[in-house]
Protein backbone atom coordinates (compact mmCIF):
# COMPACT_ATOMS: atom_id res chain seq x y z
CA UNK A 1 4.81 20.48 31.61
CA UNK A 2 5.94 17.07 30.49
CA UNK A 3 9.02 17.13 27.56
CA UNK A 4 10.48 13.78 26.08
CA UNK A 5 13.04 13.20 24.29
CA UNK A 6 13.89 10.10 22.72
CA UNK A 7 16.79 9.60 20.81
CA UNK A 8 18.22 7.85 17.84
CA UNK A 9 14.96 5.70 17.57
CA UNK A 10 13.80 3.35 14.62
CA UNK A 11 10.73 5.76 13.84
CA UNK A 12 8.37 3.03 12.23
CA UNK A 13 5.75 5.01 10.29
CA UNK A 14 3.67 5.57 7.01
CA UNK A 15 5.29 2.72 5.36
CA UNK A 16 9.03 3.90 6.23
CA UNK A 17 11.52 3.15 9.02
CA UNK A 18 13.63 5.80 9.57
CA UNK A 19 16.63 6.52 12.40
CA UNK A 20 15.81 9.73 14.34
CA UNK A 21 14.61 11.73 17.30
CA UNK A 22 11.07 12.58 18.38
CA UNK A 23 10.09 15.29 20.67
CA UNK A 24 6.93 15.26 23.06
CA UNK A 25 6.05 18.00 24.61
CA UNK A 26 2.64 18.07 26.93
CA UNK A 27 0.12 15.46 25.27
CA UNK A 28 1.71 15.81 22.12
CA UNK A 29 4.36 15.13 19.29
CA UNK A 30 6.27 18.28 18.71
CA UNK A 31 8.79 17.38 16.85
CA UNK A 32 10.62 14.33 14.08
CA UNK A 33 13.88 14.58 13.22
CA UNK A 34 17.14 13.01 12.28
CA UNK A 35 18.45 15.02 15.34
CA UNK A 36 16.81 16.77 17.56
CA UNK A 37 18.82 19.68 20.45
CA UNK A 38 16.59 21.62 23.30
CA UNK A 39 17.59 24.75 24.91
CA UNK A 40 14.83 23.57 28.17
CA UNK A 41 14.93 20.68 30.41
CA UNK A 42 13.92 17.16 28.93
CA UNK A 43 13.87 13.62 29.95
CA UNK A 44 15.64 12.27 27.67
CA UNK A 45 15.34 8.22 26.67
CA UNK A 46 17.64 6.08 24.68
CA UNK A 47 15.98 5.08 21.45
CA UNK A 48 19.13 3.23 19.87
CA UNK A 49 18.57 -0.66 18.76
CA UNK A 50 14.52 0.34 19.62
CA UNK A 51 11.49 0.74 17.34
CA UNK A 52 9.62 3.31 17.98
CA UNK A 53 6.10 2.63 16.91
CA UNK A 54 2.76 4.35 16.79
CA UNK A 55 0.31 2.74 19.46
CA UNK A 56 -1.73 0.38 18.70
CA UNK A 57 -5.48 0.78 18.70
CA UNK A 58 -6.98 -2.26 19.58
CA UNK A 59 -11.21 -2.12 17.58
CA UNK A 60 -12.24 -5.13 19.85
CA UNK A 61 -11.62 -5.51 23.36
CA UNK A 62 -14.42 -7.28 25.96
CA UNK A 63 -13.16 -5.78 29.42
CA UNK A 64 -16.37 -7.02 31.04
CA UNK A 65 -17.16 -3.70 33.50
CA UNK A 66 -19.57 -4.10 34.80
CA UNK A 67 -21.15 -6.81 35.53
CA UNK A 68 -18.62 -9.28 35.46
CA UNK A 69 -15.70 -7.72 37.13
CA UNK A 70 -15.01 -11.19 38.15
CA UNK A 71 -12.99 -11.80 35.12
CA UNK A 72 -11.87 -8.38 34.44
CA UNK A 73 -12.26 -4.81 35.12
CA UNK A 74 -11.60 -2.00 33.06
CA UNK A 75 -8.60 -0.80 35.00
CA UNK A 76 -7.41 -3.85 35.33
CA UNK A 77 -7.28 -4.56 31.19
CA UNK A 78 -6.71 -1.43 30.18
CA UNK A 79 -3.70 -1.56 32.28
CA UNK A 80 -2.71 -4.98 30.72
CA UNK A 81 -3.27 -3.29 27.26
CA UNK A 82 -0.58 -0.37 27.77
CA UNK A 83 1.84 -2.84 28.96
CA UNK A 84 1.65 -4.36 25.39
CA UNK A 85 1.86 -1.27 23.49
CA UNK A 86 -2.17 -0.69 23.32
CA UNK A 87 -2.73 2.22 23.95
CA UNK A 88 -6.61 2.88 22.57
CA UNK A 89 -9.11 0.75 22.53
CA UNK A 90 -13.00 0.16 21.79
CA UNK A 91 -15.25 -2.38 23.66
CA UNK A 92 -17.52 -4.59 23.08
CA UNK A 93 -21.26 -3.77 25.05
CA UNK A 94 -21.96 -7.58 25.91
CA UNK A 95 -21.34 -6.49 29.57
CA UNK A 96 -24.11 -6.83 32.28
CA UNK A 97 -26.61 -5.30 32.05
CA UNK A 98 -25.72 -4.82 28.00
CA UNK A 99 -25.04 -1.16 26.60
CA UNK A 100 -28.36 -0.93 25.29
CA UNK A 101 -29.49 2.43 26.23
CA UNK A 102 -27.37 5.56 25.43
CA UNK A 103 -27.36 6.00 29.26
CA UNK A 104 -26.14 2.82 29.87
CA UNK A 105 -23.58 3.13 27.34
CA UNK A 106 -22.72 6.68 28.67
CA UNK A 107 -22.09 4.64 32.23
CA UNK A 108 -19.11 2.94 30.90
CA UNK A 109 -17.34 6.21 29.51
CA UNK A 110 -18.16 7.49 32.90
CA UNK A 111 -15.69 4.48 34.26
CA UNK A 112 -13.46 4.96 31.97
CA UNK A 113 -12.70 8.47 32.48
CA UNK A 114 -11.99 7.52 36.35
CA UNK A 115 -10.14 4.10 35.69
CA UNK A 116 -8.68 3.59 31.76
CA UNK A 117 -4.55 4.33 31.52
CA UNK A 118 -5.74 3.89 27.93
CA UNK A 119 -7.76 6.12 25.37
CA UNK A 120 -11.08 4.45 24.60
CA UNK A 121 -14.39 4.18 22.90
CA UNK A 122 -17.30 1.86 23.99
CA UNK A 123 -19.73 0.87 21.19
CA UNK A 124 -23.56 0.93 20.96
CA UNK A 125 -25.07 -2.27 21.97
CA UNK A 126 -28.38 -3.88 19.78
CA UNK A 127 -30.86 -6.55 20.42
CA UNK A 128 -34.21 -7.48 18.56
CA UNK A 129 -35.99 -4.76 20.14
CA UNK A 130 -34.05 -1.90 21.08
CA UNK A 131 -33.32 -0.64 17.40
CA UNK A 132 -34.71 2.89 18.14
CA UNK A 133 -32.50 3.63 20.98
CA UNK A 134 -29.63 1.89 19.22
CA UNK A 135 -30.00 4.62 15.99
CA UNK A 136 -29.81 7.48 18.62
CA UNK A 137 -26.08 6.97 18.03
CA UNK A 138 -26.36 8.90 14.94
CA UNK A 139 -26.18 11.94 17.30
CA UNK A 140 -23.13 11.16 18.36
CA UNK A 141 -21.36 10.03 15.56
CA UNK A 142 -18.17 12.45 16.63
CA UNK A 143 -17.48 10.57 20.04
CA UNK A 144 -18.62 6.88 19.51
CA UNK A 145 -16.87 4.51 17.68
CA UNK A 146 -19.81 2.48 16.04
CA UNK A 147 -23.07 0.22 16.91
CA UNK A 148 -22.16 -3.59 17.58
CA UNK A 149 -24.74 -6.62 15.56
CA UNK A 150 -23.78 -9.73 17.62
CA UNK A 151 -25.33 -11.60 13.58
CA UNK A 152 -24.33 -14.89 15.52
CA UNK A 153 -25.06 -16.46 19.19
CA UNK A 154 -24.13 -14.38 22.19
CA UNK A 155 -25.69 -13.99 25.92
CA UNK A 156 -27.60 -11.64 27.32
CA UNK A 157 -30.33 -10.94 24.50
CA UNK A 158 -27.67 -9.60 22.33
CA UNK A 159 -28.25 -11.87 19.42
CA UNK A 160 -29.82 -9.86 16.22
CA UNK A 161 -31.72 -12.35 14.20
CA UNK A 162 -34.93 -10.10 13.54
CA UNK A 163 -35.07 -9.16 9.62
CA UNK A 164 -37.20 -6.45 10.46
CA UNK A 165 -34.96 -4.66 12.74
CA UNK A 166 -31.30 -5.82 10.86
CA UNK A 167 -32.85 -3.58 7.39
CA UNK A 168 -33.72 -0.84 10.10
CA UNK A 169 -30.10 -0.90 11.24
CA UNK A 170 -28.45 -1.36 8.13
CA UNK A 171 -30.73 1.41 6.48
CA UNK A 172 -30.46 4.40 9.34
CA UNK A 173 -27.37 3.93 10.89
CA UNK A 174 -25.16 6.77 10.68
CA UNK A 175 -22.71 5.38 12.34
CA UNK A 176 -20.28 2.10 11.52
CA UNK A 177 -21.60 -0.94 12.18
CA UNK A 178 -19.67 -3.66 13.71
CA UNK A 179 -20.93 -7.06 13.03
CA UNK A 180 -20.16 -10.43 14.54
CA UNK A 181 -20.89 -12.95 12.06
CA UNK A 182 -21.49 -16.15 12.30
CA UNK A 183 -25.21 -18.06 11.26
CA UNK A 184 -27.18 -19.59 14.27
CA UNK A 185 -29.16 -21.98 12.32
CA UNK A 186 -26.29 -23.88 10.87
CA UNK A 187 -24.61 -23.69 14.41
CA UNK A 188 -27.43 -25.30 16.16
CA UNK A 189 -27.68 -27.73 13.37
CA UNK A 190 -24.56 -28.73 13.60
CA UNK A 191 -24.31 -29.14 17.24
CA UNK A 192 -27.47 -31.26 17.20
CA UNK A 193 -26.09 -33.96 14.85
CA UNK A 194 -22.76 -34.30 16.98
CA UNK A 195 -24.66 -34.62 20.21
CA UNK A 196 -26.86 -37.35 18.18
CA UNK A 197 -23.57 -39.65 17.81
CA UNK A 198 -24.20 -40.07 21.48
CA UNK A 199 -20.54 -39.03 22.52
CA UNK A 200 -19.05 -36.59 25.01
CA UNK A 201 -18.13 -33.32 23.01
CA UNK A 202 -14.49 -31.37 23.09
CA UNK A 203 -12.76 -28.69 21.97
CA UNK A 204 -11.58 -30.53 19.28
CA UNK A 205 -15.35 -30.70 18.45
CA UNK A 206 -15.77 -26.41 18.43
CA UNK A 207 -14.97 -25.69 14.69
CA UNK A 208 -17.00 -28.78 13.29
CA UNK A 209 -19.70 -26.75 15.16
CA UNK A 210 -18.86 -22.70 14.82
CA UNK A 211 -17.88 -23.86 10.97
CA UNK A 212 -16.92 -22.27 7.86
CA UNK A 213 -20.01 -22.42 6.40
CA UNK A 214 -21.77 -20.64 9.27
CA UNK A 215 -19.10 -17.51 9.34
CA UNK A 216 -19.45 -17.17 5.13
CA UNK A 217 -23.28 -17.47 5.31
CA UNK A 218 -23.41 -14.71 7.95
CA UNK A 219 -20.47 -12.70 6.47
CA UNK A 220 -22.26 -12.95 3.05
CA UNK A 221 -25.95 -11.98 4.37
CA UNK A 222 -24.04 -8.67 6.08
CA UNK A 223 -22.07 -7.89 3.23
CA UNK A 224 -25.76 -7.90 1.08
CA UNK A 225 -27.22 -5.89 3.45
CA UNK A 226 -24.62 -3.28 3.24
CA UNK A 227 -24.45 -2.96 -0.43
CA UNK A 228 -28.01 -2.87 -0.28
CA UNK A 229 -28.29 0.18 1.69
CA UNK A 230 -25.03 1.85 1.06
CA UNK A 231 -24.19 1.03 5.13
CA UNK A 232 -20.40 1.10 6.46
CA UNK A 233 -19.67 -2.30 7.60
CA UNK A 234 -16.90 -3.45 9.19
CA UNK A 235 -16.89 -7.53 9.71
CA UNK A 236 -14.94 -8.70 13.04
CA UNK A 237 -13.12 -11.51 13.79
CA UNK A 238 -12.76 -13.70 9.87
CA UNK A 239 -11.89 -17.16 10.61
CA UNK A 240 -11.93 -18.79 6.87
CA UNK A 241 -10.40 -18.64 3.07
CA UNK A 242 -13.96 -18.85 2.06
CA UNK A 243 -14.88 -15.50 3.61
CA UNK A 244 -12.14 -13.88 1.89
CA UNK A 245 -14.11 -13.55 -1.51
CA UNK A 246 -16.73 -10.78 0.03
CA UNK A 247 -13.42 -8.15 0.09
CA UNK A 248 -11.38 -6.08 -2.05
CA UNK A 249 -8.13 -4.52 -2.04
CA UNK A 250 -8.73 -2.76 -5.19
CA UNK A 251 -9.74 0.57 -3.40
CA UNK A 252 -7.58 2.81 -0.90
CA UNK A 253 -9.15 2.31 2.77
CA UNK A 254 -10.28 5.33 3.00
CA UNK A 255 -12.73 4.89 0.02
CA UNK A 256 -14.22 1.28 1.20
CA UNK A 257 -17.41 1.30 2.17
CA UNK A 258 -16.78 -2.75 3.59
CA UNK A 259 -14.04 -3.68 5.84
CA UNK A 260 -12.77 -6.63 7.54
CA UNK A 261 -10.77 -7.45 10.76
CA UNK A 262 -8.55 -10.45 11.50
CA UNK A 263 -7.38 -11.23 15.19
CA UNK A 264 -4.40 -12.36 16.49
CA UNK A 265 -5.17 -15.81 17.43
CA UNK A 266 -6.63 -16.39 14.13
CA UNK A 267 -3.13 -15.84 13.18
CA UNK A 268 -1.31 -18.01 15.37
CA UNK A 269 -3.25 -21.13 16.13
CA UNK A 270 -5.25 -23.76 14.44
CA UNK A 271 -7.10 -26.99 14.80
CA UNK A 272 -4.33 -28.55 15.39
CA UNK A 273 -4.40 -26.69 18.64
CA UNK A 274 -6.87 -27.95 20.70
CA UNK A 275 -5.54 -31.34 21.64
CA UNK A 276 -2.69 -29.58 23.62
CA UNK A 277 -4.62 -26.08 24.83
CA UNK A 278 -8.33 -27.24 24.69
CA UNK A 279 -11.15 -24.90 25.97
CA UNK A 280 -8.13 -22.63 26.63
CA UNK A 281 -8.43 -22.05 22.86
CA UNK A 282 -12.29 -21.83 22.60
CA UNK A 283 -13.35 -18.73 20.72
CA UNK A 284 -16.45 -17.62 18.78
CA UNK A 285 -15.50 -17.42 15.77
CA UNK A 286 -13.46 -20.92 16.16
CA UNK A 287 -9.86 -21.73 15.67
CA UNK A 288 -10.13 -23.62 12.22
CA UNK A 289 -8.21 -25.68 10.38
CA UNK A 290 -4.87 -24.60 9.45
CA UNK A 291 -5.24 -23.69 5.77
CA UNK A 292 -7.49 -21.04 6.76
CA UNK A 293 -4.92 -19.30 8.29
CA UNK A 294 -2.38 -19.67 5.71
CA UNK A 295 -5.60 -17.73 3.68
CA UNK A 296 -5.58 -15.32 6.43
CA UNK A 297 -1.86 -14.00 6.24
CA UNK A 298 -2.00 -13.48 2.34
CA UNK A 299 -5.15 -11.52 2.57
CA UNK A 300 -3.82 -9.71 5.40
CA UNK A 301 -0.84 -8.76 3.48
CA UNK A 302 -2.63 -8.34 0.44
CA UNK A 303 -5.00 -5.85 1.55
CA UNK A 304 -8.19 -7.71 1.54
CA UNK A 305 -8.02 -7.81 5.61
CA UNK A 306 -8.18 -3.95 6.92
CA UNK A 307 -6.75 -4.32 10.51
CA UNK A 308 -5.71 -6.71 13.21
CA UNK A 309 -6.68 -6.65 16.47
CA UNK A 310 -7.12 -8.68 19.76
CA UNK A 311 -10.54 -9.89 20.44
CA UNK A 312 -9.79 -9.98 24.50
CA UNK A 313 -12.00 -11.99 26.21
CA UNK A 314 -11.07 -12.90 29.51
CA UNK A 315 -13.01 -15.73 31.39
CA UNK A 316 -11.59 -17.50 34.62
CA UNK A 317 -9.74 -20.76 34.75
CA UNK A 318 -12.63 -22.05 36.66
CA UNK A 319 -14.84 -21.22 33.62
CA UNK A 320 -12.59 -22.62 31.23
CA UNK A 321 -11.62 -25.92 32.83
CA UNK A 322 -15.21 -27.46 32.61
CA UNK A 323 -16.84 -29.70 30.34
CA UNK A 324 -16.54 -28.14 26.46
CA UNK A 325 -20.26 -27.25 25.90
CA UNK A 326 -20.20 -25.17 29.13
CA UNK A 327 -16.83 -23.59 29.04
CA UNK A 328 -16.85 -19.73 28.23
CA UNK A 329 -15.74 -18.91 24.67
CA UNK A 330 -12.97 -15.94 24.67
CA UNK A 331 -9.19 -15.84 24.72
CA UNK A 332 -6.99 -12.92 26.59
CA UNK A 333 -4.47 -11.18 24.34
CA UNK A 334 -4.58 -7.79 24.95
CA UNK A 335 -1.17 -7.55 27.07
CA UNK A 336 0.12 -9.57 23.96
CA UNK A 337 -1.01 -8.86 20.52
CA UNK A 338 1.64 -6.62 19.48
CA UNK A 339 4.40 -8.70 21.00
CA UNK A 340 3.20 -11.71 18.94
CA UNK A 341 3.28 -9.67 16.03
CA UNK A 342 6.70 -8.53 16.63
CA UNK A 343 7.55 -12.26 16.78
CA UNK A 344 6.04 -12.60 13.74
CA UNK A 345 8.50 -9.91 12.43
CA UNK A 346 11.18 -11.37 13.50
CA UNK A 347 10.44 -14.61 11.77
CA UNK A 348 10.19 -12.78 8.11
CA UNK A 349 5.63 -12.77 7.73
CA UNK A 350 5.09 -9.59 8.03
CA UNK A 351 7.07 -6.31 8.07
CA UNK A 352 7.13 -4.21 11.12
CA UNK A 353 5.71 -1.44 8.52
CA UNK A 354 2.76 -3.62 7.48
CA UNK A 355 2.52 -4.22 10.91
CA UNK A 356 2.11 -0.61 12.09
CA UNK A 357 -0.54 0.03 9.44
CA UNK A 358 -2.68 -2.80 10.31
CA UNK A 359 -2.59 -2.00 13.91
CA UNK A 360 -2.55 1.32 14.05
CA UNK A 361 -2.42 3.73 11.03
CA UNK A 362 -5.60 1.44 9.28
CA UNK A 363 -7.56 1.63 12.45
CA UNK A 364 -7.42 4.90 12.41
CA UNK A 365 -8.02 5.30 8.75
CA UNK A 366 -10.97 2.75 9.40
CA UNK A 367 -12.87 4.41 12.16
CA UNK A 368 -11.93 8.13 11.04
CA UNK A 369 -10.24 8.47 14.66
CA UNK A 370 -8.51 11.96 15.06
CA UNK A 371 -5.31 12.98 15.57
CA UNK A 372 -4.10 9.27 16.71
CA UNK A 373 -2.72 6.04 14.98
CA UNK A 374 0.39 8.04 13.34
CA UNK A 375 3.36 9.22 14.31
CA UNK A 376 3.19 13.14 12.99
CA UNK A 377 4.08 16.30 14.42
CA UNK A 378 1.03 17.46 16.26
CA UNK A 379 -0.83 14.29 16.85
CA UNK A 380 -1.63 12.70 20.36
CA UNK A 381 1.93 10.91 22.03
CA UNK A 382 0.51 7.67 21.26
CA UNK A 383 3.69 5.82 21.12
CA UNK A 384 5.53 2.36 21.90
CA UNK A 385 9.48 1.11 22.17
CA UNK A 386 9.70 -2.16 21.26
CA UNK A 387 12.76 -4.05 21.59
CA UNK A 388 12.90 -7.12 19.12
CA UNK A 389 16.02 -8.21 20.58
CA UNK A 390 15.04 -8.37 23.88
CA UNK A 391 12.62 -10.91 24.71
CA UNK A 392 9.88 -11.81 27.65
CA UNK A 393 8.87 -14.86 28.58
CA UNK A 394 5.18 -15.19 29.00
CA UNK A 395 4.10 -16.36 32.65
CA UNK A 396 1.83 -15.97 36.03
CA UNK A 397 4.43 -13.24 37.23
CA UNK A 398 4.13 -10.94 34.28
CA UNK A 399 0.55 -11.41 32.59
CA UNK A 400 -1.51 -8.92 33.95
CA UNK A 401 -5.07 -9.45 32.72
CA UNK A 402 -7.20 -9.96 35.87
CA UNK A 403 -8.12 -13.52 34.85
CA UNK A 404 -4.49 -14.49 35.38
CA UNK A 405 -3.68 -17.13 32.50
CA UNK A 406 -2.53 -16.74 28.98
CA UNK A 407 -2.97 -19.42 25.74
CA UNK A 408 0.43 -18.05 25.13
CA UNK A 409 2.14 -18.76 28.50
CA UNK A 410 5.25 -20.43 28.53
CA UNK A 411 5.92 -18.38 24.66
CA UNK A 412 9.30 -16.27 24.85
CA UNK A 413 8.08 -12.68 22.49
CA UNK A 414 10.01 -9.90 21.60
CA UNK A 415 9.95 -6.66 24.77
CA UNK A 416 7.48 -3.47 24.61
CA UNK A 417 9.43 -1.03 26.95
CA UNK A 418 8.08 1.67 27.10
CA UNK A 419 4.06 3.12 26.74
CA UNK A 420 3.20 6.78 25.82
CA UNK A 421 -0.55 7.15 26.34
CA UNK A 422 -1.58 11.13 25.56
CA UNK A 423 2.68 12.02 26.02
CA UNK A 424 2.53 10.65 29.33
CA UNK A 425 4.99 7.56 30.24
CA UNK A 426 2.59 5.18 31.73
CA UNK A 427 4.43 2.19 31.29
CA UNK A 428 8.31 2.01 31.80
CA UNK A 429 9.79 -1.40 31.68
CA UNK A 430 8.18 -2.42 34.32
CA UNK A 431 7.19 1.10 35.99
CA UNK A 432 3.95 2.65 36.36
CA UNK A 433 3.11 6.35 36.44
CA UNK A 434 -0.95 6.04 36.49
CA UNK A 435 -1.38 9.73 37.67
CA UNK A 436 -3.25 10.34 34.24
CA UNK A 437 -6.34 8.70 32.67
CA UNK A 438 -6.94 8.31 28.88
CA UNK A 439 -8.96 9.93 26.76
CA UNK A 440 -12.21 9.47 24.64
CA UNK A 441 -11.68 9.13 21.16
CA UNK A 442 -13.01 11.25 18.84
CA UNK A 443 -13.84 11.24 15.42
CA UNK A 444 -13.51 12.81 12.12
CA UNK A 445 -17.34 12.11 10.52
């Protein structure tokens, strides 16, 4: 039996921040309170000058197992992810082959079970033709978190462009879908009359191509679909101020039937960017120009943008350190998301309580996850001491992603210290008990 007891914390939680103990006992929290006395044996950790935070559930990971374990495994980033206070996560089925069979999408729980130090979901992959299998989902609705629409260029026949088959989806899915949304037409377009000026292309060149219009024409088309056929949608990844019209903070969470996601990077790096980090900064959606993500903050703190979250994508230096048209797209953040948030705390943009709502308690709300993304008396030990004060510098000898690199190396972010994944303490400043696996997530639909 494994008993906790940490002491004299900063219990961040529900929209409060409150000095007390917490009590674990097994895989869960037993007990909150100002002060907390055992008559059993307890290890017992000091909270003081901590926050103690619930763990952050991270809706978009790519941990590229299997198929291209070259770049990362699933061991490999879901051990990265506890080290930064993530301690669920759901992923993204553009792996090889794709997750476009129940089977093969059962596969990847199946190394999971065996690998993840983290909890985690895998969602249902779709392509033009494969929208029967995809809708099989609805069966599951309890244990999956939701059916991916790549509604923008991807690899690996994942791109849905079939109007036929996105009404099918949209129509019969039980399930949340996920969509990444960005317009194909205007992408090509757009590349075509930049390669006409006869001129070698950069990274510079990548939102000029991957533009605004192309995210609010695909955003919009999704968000017409949904209110068309009364689907759950949940938009990934919003890059632009223009996109921000298609959502509303006038309901609770709970009662929208159309969400939206921001990521990390979205929220820490612009144009402006890509003459010092170049490809290292290539992403689909782009980085944009910087008012953007001035548009991005106030809807995230207004309400309009649900949840934040990571958008790992690990690629190799080798793959990134090639001409722009054939470098890989995708940043790694996982390991970091939560410490650049905390950063962000410290410098006065967001409040460590909006903070733990958008990446944790909304998530939860979002997806319908049980018993996880709160700290309450009977939920899962999902939890995280961060140290604000304390700082890391980001380099080669800490990052742990298998890739190696970071877009934020060299950046000095506030310390996660310790990881609770299930009550167990995974990750201990530096420590490692990996003698327990995560869980699958469940869900309350």
């Amino acid at each position: 039996m494994k008993r906790y007891l940490i002491k004299n914390a900063s219990i961040v939680n529900e929209g409060k921040t409150i000095t007390g103990d917490l009590l674990i006992v097994n895989e869960r929290i037993e007990k909150i309170a100002p002060s907390i006395t055992v008559n059993f044996r307890v290890i017992e950790i000091d909270g003081e000058h901590r926050l103690l935070l619930p763990g952050v559930i991270d809706d978009q990971v790519h941990f590229r197992e299997p198929g291209l374990t070259h770049k990362a495994t699933i061991y490999t980033e879901a051990r990265a992810a506890v080290a930064g206070g993530v301690t669920s996560f759901m992923e993204m089925p553009n792996t090889l082959p794709p997750a476009f069979t129940q089977e093969l999408l059962e596969q990847k729980y199946q190394i999971a079970s065996q690998t993840s130090l983290a909890n985690y979901s895998f969602y249902m992959g779709t392509s033009n033709t494969n929208e029967e299998e995809a809708l099989k989902t609805n069966d599951k609705r309890k244990d999956i978190c939701g059916i991916k629409i790549f509604m923008g260029s991807s690899t690996g026949g994942l791109l849905v462009d079939s109007v036929t088959v996105l009404e099918t989806l949209f129509r019969d899915s039980g399930v949340l879908i996920a969509t990444h949304c960005e317009d194909e037409k205007i992408i090509q377009q757009n590349l075509q009359r930049l390669k006409a000026q006869h001129r070698n292309l950069t990274a510079a060149d990548h939102p000029v191509i991957r533009n605004e219009n192309a995210c609010y024409e695909s955003s919009r088309k999704a968000v017409d679909l949904a209110g068309k056929h009364g689907t759950r949608l949940h938009i990934l990844h919003i890059t632009t101020a223009r996109e921000l019209e298609l959502f509303s903070n006038l309901l609770p969470l709970e009662q929208k039937k159309i969400t939206a996601e921001v990521c990390v990077h979205h929220l820490h790096f612009s144009s402006e960017d890509y003459e010092e980090l170049g490809n290292l900064i290539k992403c689909n959606p782009s980085i944009k120009a910087s008012y953007n993500r001035k548009a991005l903050w106030q809807a995230l703190l207004d309400d309009r943008l649900d949840v934040i979250a990571s958008d790992h994508a690990p690629h190799t230096l080798e793959e990134k350190k090639v001409p722009y048209e054939k470098a890989h797209a995708g940043l790694p953040l996982v390991q970091h998301s939560l410490m650049l948030m905390l950063d962000y705390v410290n410098k006065g943009q967001i409040s460590v309580e909006k903070l733990a709502d958008k990446m944790s308690h909304s998530v939860a709300r979002c997806f319908q996850i049980a018993e996880r993304g709160f700290i309450r008396e009977g939920y899962y030990a999902d939890i995280v001491l961060a140290d604000i004060n304390q700082h890391t510098r980001v380099s080669s000898e800490n990052i742990l992603y298998k890739c190696g690199w970071s877009p934020l190396d060299g950046k000095t972010l506030p310390s996660v210290t310790h990881t609770f994944v299930n009550g167990n303490l995974v990750y201990n400043d530096g420590t490692w008990d990996e003698s327990s696996k995560g869980m699958r997530l469940n869900f309350n639909r």
